[in-house]
N, C-alpha and C. Protein backbone atom coordinates (compact mmCIF):
# COMPACT_ATOMS: atom_id res chain seq x y z
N UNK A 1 -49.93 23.85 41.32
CA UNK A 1 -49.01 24.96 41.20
C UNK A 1 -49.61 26.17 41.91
N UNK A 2 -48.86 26.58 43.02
CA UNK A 2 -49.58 27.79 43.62
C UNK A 2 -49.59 29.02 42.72
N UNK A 3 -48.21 29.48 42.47
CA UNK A 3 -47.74 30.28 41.72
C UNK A 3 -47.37 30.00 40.00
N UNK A 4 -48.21 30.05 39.09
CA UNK A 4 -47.49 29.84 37.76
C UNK A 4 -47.11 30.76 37.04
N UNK A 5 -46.37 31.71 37.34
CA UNK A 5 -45.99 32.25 36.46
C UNK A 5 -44.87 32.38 35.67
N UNK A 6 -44.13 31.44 36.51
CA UNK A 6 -43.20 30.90 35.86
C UNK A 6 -43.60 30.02 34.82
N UNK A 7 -44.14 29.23 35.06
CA UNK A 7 -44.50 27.91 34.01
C UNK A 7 -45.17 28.39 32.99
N UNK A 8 -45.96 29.60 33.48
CA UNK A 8 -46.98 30.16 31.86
C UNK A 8 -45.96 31.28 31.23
N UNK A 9 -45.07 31.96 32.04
CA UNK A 9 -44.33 32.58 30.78
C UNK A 9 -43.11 31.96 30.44
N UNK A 10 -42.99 30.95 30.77
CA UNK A 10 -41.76 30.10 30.32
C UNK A 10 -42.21 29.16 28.85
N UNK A 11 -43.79 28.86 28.81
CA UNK A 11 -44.21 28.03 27.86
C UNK A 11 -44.80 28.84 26.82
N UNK A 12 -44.85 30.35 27.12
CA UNK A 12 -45.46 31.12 25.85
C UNK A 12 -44.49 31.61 25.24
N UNK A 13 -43.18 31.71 25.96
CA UNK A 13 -41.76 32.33 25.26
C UNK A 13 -41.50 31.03 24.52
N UNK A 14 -41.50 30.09 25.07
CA UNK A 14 -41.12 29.09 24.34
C UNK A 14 -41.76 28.05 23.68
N UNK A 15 -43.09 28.58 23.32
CA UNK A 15 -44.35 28.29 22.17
C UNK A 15 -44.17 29.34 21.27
N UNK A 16 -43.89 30.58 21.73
CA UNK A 16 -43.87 31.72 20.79
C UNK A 16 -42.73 31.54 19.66
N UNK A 17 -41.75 31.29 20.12
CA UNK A 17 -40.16 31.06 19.66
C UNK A 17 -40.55 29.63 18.67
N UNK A 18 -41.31 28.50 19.22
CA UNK A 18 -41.26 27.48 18.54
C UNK A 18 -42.53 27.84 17.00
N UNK A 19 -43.35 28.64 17.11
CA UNK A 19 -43.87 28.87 16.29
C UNK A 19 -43.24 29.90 15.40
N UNK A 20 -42.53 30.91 15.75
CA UNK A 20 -41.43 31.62 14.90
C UNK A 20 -40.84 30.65 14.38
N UNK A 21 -39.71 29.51 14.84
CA UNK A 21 -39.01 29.38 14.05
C UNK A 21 -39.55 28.46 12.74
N UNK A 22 -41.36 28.19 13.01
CA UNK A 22 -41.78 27.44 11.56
C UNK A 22 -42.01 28.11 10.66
N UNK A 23 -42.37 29.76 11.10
CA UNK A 23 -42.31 30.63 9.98
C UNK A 23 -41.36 30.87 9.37
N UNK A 24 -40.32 31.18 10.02
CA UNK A 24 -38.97 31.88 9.18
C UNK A 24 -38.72 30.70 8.35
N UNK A 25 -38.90 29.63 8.37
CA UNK A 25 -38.40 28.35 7.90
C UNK A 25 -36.68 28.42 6.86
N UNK A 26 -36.25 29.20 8.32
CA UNK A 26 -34.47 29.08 7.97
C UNK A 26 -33.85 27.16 8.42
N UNK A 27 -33.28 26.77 7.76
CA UNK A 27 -32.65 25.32 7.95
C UNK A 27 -31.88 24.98 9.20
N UNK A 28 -31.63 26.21 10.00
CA UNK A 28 -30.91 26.05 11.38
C UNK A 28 -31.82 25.93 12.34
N UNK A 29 -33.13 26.03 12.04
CA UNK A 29 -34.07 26.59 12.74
C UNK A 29 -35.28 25.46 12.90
N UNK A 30 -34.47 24.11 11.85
CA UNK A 30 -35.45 22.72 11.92
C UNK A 30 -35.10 22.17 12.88
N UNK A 31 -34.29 22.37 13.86
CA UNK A 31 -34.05 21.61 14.71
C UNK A 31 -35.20 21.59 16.00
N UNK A 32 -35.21 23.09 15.79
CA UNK A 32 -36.31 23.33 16.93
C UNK A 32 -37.99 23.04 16.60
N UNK A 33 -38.13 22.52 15.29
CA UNK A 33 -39.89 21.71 14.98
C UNK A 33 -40.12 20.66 15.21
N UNK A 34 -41.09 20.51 15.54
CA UNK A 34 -41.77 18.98 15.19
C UNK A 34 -42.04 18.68 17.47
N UNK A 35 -42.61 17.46 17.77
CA UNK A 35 -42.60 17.11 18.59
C UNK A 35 -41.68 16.89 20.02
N UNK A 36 -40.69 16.79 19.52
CA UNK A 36 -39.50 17.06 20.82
C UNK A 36 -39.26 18.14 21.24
N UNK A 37 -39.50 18.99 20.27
CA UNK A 37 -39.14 20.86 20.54
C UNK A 37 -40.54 20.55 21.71
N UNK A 38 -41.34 20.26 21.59
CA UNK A 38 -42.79 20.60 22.35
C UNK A 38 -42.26 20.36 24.25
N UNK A 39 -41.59 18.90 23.66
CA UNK A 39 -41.61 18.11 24.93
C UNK A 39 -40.70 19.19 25.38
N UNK A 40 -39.48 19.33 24.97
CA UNK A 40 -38.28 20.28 25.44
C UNK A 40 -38.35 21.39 26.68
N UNK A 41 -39.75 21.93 25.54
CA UNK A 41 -40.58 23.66 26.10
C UNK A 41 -40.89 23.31 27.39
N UNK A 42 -42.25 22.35 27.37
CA UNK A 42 -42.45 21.69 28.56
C UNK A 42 -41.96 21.48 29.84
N UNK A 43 -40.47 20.92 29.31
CA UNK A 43 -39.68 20.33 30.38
C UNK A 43 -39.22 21.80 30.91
N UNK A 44 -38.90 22.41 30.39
CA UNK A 44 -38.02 23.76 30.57
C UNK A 44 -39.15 24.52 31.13
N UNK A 45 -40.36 24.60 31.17
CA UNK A 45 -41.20 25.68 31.90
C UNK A 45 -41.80 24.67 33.19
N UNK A 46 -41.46 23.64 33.11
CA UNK A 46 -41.28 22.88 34.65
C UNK A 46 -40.43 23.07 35.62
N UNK A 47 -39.69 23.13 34.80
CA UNK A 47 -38.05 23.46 35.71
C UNK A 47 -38.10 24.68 36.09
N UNK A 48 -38.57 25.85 35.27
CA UNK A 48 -38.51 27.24 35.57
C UNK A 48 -39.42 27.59 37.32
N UNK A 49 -40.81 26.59 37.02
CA UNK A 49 -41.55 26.62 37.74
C UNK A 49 -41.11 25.96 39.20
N UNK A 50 -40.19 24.82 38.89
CA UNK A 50 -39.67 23.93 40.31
C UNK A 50 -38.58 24.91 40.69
N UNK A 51 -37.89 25.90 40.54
CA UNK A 51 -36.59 26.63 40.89
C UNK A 51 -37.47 27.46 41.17
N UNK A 52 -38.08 28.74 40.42
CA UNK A 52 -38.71 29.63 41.23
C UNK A 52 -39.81 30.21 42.21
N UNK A 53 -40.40 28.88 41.93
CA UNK A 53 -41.39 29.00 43.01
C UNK A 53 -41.16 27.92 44.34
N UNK A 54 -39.84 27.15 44.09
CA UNK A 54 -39.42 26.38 45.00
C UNK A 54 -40.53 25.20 45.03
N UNK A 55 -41.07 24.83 44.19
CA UNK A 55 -42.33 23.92 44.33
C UNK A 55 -41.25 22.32 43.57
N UNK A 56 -40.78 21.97 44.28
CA UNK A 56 -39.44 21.03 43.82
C UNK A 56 -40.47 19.71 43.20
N UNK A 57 -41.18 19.32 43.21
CA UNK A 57 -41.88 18.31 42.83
C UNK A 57 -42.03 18.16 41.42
N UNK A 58 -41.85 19.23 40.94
CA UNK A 58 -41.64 19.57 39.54
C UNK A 58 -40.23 19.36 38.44
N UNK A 59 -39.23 18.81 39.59
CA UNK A 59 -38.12 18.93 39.31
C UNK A 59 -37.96 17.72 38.11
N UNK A 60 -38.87 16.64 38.65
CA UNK A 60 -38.37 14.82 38.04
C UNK A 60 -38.89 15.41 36.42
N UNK A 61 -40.34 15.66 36.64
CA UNK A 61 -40.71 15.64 35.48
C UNK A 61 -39.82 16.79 34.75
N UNK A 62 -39.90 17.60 34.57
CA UNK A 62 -39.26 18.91 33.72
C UNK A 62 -37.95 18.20 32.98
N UNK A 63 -36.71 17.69 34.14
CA UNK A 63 -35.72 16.51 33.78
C UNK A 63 -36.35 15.78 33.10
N UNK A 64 -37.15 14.71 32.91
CA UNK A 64 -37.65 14.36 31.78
C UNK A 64 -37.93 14.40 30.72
N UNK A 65 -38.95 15.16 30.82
CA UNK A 65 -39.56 15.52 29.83
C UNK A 65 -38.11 16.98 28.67
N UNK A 66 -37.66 17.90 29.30
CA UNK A 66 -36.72 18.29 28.38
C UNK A 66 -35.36 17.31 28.23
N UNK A 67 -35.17 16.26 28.60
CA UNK A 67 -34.38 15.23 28.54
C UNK A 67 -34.49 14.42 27.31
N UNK A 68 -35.15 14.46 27.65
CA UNK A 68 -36.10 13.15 26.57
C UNK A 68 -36.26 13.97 24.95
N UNK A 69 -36.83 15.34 25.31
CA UNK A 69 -37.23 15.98 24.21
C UNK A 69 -35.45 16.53 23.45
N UNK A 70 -34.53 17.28 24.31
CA UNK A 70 -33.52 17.78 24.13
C UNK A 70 -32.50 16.33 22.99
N UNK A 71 -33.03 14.91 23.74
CA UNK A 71 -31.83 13.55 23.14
C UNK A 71 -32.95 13.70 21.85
N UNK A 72 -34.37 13.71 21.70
CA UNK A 72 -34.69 13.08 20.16
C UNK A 72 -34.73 14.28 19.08
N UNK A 73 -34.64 15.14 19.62
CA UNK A 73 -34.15 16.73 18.90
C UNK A 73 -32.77 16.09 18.23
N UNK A 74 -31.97 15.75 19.56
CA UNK A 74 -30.14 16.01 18.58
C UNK A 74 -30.28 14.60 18.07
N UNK A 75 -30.80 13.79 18.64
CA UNK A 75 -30.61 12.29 17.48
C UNK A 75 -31.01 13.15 15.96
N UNK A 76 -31.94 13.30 15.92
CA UNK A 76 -32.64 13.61 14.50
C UNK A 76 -31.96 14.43 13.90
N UNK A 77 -31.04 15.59 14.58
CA UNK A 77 -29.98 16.73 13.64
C UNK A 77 -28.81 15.96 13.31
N UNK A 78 -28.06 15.17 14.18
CA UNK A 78 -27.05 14.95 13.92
C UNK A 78 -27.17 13.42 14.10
N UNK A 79 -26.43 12.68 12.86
CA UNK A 79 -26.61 11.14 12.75
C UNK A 79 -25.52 10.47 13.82
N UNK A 80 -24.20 11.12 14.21
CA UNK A 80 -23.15 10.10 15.20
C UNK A 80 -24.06 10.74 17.06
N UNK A 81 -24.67 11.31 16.72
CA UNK A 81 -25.69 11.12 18.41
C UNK A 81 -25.75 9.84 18.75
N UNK A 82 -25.12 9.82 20.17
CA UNK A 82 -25.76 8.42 20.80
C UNK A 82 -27.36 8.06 20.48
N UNK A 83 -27.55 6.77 20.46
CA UNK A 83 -29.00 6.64 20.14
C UNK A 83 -29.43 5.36 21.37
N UNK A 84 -30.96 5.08 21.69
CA UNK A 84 -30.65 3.84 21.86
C UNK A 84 -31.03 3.97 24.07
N UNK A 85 -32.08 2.91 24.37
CA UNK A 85 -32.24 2.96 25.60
C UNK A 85 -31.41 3.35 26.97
N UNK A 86 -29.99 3.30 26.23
CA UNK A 86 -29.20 3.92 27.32
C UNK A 86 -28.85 5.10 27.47
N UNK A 87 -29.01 5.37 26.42
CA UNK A 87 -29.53 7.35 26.86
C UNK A 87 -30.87 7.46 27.50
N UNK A 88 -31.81 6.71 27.25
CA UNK A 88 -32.92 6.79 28.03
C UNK A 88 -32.76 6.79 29.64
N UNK A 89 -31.78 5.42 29.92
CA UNK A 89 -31.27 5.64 31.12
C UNK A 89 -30.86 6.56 31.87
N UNK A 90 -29.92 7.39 31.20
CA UNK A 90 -29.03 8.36 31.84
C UNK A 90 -29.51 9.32 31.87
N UNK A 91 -30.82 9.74 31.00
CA UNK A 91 -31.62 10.86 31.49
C UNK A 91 -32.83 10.46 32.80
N UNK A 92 -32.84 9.32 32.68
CA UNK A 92 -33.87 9.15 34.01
C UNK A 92 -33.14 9.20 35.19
N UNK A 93 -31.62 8.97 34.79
CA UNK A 93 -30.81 9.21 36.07
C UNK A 93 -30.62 10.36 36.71
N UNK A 94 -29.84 11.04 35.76
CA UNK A 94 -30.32 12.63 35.97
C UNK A 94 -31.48 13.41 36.63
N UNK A 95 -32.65 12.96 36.06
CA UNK A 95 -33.69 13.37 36.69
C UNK A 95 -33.58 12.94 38.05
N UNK A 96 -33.68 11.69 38.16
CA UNK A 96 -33.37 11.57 39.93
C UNK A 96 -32.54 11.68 41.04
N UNK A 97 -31.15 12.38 40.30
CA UNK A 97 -30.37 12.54 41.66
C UNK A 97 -30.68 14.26 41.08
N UNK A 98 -31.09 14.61 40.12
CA UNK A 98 -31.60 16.51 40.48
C UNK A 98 -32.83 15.91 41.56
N UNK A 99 -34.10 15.59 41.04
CA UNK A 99 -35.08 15.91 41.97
C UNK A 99 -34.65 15.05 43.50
N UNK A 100 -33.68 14.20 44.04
CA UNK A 100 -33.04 13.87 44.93
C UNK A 100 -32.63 14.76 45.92
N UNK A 101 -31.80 15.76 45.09
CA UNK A 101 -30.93 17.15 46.05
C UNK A 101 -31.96 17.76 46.30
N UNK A 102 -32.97 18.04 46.01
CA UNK A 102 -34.26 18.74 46.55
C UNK A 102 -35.18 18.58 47.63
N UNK A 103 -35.09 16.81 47.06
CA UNK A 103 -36.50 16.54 47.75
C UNK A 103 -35.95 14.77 48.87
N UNK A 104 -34.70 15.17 48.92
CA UNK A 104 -34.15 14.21 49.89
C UNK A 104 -34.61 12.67 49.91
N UNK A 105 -34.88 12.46 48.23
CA UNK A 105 -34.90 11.11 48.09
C UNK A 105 -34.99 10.41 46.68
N UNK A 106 -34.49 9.60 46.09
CA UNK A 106 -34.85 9.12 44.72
C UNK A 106 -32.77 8.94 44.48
N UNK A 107 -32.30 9.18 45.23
CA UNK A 107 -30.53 8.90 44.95
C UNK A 107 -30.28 7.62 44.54
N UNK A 108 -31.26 6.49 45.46
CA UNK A 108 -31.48 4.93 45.13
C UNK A 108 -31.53 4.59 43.76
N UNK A 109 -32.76 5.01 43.32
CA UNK A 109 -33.24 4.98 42.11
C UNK A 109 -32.39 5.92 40.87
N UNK A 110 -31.92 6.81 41.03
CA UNK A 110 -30.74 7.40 40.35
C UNK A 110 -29.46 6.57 40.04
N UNK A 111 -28.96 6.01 41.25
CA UNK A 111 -28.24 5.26 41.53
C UNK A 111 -28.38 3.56 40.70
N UNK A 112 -29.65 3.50 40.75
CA UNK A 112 -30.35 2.44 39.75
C UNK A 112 -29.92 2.73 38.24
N UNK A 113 -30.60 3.38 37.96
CA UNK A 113 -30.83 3.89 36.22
C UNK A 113 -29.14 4.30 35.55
N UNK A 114 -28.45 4.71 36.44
CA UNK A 114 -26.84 4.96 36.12
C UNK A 114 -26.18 3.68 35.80
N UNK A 115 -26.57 2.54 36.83
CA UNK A 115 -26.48 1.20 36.24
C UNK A 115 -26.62 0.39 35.39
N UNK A 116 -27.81 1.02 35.33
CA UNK A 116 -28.62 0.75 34.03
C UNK A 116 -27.67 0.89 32.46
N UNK A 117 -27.64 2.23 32.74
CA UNK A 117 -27.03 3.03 31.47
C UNK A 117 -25.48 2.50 31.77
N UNK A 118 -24.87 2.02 32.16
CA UNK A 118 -23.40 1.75 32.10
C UNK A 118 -23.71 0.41 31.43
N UNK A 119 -24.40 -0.90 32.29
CA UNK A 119 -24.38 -2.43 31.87
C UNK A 119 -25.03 -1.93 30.12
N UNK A 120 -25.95 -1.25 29.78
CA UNK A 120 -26.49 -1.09 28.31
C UNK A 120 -25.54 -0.67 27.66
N UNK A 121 -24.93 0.46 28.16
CA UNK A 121 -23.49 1.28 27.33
C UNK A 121 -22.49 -0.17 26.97
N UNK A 122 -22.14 -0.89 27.70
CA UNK A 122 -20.71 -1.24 27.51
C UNK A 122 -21.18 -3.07 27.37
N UNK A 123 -21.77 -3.18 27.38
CA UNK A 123 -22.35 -4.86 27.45
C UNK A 123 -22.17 -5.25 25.92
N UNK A 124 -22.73 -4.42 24.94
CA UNK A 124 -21.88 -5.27 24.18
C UNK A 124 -21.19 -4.94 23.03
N UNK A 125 -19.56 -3.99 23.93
CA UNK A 125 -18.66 -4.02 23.28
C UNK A 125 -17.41 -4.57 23.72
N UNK A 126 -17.60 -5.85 23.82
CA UNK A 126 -16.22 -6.96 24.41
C UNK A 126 -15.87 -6.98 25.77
N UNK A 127 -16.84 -5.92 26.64
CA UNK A 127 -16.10 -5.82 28.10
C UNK A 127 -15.84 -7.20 28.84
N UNK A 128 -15.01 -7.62 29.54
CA UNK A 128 -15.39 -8.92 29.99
C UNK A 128 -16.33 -8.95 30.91
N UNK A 129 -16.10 -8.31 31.59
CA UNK A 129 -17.34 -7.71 33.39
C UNK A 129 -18.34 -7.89 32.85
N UNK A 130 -19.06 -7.35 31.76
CA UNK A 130 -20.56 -7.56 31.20
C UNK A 130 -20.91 -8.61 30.51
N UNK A 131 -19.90 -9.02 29.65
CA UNK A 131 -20.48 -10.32 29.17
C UNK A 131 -20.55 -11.63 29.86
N UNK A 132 -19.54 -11.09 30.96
CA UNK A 132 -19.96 -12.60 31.98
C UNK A 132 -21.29 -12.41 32.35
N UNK A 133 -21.67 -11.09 32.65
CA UNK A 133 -23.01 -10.91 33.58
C UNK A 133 -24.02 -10.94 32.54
N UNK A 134 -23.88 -11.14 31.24
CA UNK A 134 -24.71 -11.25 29.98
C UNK A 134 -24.90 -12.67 30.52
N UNK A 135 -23.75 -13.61 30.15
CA UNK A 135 -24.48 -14.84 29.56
C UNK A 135 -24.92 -15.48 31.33
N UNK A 136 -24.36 -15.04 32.29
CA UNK A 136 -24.70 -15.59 33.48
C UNK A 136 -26.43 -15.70 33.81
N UNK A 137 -27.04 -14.17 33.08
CA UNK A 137 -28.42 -13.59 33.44
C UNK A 137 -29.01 -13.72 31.88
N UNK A 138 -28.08 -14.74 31.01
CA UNK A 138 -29.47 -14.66 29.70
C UNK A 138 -30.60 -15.37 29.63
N UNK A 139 -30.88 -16.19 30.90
CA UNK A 139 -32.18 -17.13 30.83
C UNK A 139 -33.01 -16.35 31.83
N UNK A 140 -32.34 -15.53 32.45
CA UNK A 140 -33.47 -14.47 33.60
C UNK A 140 -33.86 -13.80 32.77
N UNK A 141 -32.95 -13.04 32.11
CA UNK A 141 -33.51 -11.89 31.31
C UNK A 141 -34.41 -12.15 29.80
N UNK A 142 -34.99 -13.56 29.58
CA UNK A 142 -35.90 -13.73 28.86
C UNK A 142 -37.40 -13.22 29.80
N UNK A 143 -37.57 -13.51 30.83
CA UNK A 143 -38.28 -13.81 31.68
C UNK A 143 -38.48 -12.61 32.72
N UNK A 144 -37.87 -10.93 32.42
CA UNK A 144 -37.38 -9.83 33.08
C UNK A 144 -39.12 -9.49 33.51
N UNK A 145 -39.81 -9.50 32.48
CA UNK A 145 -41.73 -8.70 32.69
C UNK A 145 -41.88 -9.22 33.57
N UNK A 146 -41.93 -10.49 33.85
CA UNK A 146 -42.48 -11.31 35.17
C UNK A 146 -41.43 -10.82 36.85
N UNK A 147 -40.69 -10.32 36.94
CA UNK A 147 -39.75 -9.90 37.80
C UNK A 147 -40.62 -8.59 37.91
N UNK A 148 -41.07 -7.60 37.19
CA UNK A 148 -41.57 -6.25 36.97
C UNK A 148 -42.81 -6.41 37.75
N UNK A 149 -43.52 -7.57 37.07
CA UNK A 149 -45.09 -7.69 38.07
C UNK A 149 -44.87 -7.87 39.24
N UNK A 150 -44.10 -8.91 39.41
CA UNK A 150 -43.55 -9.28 40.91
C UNK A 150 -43.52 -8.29 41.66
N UNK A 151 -42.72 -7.38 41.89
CA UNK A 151 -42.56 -6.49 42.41
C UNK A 151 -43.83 -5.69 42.59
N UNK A 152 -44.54 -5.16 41.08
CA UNK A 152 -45.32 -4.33 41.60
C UNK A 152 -46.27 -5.33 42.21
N UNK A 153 -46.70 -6.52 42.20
CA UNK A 153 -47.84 -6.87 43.01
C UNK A 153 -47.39 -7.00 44.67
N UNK A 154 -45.92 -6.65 44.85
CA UNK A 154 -45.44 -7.26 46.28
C UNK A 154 -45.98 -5.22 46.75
N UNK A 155 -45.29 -4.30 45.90
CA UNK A 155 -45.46 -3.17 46.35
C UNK A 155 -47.10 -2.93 46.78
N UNK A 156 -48.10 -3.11 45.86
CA UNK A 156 -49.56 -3.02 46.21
C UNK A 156 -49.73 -3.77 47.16
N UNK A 157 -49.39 -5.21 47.56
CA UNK A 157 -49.51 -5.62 48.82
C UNK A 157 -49.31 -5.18 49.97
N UNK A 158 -47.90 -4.78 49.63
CA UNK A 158 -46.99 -4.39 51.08
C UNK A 158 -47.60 -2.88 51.22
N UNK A 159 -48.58 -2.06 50.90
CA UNK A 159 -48.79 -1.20 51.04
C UNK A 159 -49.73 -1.10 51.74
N UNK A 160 -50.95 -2.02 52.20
CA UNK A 160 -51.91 -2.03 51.97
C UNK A 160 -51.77 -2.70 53.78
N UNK A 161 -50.49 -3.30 54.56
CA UNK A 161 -50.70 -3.61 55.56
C UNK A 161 -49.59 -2.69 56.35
């Protein structure tokens, strides 16, 4: 980070605020304790830092990380919150077509994880489209880790010539 001053007064306003609201210990104000509030802060003084100092590299993580922190915050306040890896998806998606428009690449992989989060969303509530592609891919998808190594051992290869 060349410039942080975004990122350090974005994380003391919003360390400061997160430690207020354990004092006042008003009941509107539990939403913002415990571990996700942390991640949240985080993400949000990343982002502050990837927009104003134009240092875009900062963009994926910040999306993340207040992504991630912002979904297990509202799971935990409110019980009809989506729950469940396909919100996981759709925030990793997010993250990559933001840090995409920036940094002129990761749309693929955005483009991935949106997939992701649709076949998880709707697979299994009667769609026909998915459950064909359920039972077509249920003997691959015992066997998905080994597809994961694959790849990464083809990527360390293919890198290397």
């Amino acid at each position: 980070m060349k410039n942080k001053t975004a990122f350090s007064g974005i994380l003391f306003i919003g360390l400061g605020l997160y430690f207020l609201a354990g004092q006042l210990e008003a009941p509107v104000l539990r939403l913002f304790q415990g571990w996700p509030a942390l991640l949240a802060i985080c993400g949000a003084s990343l982002l502050g830092q990837a927009y104003s100092a134009r240092e875009h590299q900062f963009i994926f993580p910040g999306f993340l990380l207040l992504g991630f922190g912002l979904e297990l915050m509202l799971a935990a306040a409110f019980p009809s919150w989506p729950r469940g890896v396909n919100v996981f998806f759709l925030i990793m998606a997010i993250a990559f077509f933001a840090s995409g428009r920036k940094q002129k690449s990761g749309a693929g992989f955005g483009a991935l994880f949106l997939l992701l989060f649709a076949i998880a969303t709707f697979s299994g509530r009667g769609q026909p489209l998915f459950s064909l592609v359920q039972a077509g891919l249920s003997s691959f998808l015992s066997f998905w880790p080994l597809g994961l190594v694959a790849v990464g051992v083809y990527l360390l290869w293919a890198r290397r010539k």
